[in-house]
C-alpha atoms as a PDB file:
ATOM      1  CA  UNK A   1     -43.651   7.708  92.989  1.00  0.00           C
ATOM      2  CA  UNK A   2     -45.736   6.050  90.139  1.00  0.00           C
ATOM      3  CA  UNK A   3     -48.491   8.259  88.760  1.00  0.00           C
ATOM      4  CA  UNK A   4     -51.828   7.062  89.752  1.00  0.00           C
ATOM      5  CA  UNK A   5     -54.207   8.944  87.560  1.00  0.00           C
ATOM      6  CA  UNK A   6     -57.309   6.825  87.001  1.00  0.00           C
ATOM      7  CA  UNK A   7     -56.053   7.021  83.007  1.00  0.00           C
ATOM      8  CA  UNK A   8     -52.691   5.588  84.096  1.00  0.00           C
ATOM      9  CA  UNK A   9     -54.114   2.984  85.802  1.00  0.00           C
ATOM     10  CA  UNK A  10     -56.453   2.100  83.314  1.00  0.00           C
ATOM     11  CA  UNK A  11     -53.590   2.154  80.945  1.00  0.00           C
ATOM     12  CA  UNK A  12     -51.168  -0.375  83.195  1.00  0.00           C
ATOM     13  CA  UNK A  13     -54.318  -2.959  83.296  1.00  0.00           C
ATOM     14  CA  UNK A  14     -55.463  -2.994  79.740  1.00  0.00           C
ATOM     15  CA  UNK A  15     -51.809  -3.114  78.839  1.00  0.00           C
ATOM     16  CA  UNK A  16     -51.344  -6.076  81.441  1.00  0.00           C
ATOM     17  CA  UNK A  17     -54.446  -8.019  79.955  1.00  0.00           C
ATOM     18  CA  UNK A  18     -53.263  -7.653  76.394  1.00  0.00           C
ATOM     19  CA  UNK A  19     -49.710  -9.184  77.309  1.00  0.00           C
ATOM     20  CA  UNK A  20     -52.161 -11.988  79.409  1.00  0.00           C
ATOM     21  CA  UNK A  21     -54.239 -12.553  75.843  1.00  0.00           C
ATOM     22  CA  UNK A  22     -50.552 -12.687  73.936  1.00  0.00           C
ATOM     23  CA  UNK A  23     -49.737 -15.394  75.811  1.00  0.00           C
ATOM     24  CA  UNK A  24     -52.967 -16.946  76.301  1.00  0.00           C
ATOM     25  CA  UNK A  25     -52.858 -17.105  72.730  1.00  0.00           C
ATOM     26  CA  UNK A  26     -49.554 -18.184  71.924  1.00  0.00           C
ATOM     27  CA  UNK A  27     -49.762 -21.581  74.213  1.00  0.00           C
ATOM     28  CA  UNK A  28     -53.334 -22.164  72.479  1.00  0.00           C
ATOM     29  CA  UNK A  29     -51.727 -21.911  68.660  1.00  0.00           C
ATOM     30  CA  UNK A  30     -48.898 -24.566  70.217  1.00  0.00           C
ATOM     31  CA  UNK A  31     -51.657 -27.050  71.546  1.00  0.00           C
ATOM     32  CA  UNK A  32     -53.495 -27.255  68.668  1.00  0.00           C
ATOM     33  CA  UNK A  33     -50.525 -27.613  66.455  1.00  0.00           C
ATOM     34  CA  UNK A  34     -49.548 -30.650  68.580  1.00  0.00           C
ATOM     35  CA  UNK A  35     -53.250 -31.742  68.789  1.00  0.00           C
ATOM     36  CA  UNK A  36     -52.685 -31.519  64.779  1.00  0.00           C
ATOM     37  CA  UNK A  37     -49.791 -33.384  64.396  1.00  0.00           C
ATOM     38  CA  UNK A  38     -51.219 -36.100  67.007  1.00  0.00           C
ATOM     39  CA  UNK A  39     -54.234 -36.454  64.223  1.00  0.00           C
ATOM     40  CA  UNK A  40     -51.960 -36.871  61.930  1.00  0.00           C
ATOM     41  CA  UNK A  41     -49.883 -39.447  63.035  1.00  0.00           C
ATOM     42  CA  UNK A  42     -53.030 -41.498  64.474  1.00  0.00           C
ATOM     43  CA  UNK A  43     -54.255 -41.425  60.604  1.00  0.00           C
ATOM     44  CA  UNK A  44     -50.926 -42.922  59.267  1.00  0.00           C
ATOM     45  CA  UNK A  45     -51.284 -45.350  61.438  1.00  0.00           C
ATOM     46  CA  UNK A  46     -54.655 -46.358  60.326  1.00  0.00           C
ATOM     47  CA  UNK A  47     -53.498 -46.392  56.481  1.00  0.00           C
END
């Protein structure tokens, strides 16, 4: 059976929310690098 020390299980969630914030993070970085490159585009238009 899994070991279900309070530490362990405070270990399994902080080590689940940091994997959460990874990818939380990563899917921000690629909408605001599309949001960027929509900007861009819009402004060569303009020109």
């Amino acid at each position: 059976m899994g070991d279900r020390s309070p530490k362990s299980v405070q270990k399994q969630a902080s080590q689940k929310q940091s994997k959460t914030n990874v990818v939380s993070q990563k899917k921000q970085a690629l909408i605001t690098s599309q949001q960027a490159t929509k900007a861009k585009a819009a402004a060569s238009k303009k020109k």
